[in-house]
Protein backbone atom coordinates (compact mmCIF):
# COMPACT_ATOMS: atom_id res chain seq x y z
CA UNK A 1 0.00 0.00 0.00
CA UNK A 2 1.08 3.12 -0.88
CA UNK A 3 2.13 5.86 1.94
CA UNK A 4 0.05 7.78 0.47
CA UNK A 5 -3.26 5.90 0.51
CA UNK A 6 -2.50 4.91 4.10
CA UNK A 7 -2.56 8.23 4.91
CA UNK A 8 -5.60 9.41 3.34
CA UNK A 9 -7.28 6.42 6.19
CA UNK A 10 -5.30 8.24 9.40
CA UNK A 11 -7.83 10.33 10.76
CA UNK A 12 -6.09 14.15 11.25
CA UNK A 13 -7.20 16.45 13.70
CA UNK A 14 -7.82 19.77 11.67
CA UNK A 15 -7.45 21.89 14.42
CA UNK A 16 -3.96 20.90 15.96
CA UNK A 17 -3.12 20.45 12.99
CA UNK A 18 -3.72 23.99 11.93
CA UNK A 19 -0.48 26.28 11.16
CA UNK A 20 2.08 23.38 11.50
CA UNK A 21 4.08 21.67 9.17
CA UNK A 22 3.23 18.41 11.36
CA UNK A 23 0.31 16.73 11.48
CA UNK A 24 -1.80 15.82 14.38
CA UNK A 25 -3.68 12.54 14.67
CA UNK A 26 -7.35 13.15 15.87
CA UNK A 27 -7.90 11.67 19.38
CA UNK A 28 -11.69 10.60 18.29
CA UNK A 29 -13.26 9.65 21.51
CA UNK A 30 -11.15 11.88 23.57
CA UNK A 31 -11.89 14.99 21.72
CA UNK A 32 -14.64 17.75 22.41
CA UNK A 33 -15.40 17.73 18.09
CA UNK A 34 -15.79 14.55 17.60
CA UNK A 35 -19.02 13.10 16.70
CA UNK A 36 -19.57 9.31 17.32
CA UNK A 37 -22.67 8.94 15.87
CA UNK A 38 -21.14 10.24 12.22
CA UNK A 39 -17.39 8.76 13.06
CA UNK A 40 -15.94 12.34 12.17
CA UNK A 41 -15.23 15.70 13.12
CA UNK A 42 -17.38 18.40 13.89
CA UNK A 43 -14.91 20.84 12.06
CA UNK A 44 -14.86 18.97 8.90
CA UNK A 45 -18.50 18.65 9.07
CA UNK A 46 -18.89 22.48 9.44
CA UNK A 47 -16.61 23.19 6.80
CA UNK A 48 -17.97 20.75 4.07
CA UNK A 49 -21.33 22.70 5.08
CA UNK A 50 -19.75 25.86 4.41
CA UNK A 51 -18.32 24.90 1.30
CA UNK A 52 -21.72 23.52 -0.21
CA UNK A 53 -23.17 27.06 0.87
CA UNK A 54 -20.62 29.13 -0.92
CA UNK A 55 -20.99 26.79 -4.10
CA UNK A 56 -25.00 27.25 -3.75
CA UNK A 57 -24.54 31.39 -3.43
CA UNK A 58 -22.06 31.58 -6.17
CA UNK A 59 -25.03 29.72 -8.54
CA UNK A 60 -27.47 32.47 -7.66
């Protein structure tokens, strides 16, 4: 497998990950953004929402 397909499955923690050249594994459980029910973070989850609003305004 490739390093970078096995990366793509490590789940990064956009926030400490924010501003540095290393990247932060997400903590899951342990971590006040995580969702359980969805298996991913709240950040991402407001961010694809954002980005699906932009691309909806920009069609107007």
């Amino acid at each position: 497998m490739s390093e970078q397909h096995s990366r793509k499955k490590i789940p990064f923690c956009p926030m400490l990950s924010a501003g540095s050249s290393d990247l932060r594994i997400c903590t899951q459980e342990n971590c006040a953004w995580y969702i359980s029910s969805s298996k991913t973070c709240a950040i991402y989850i407001i961010g694809h929402n954002n980005i699906l609003d932009i691309k909806e305004k920009q069609g107007k």
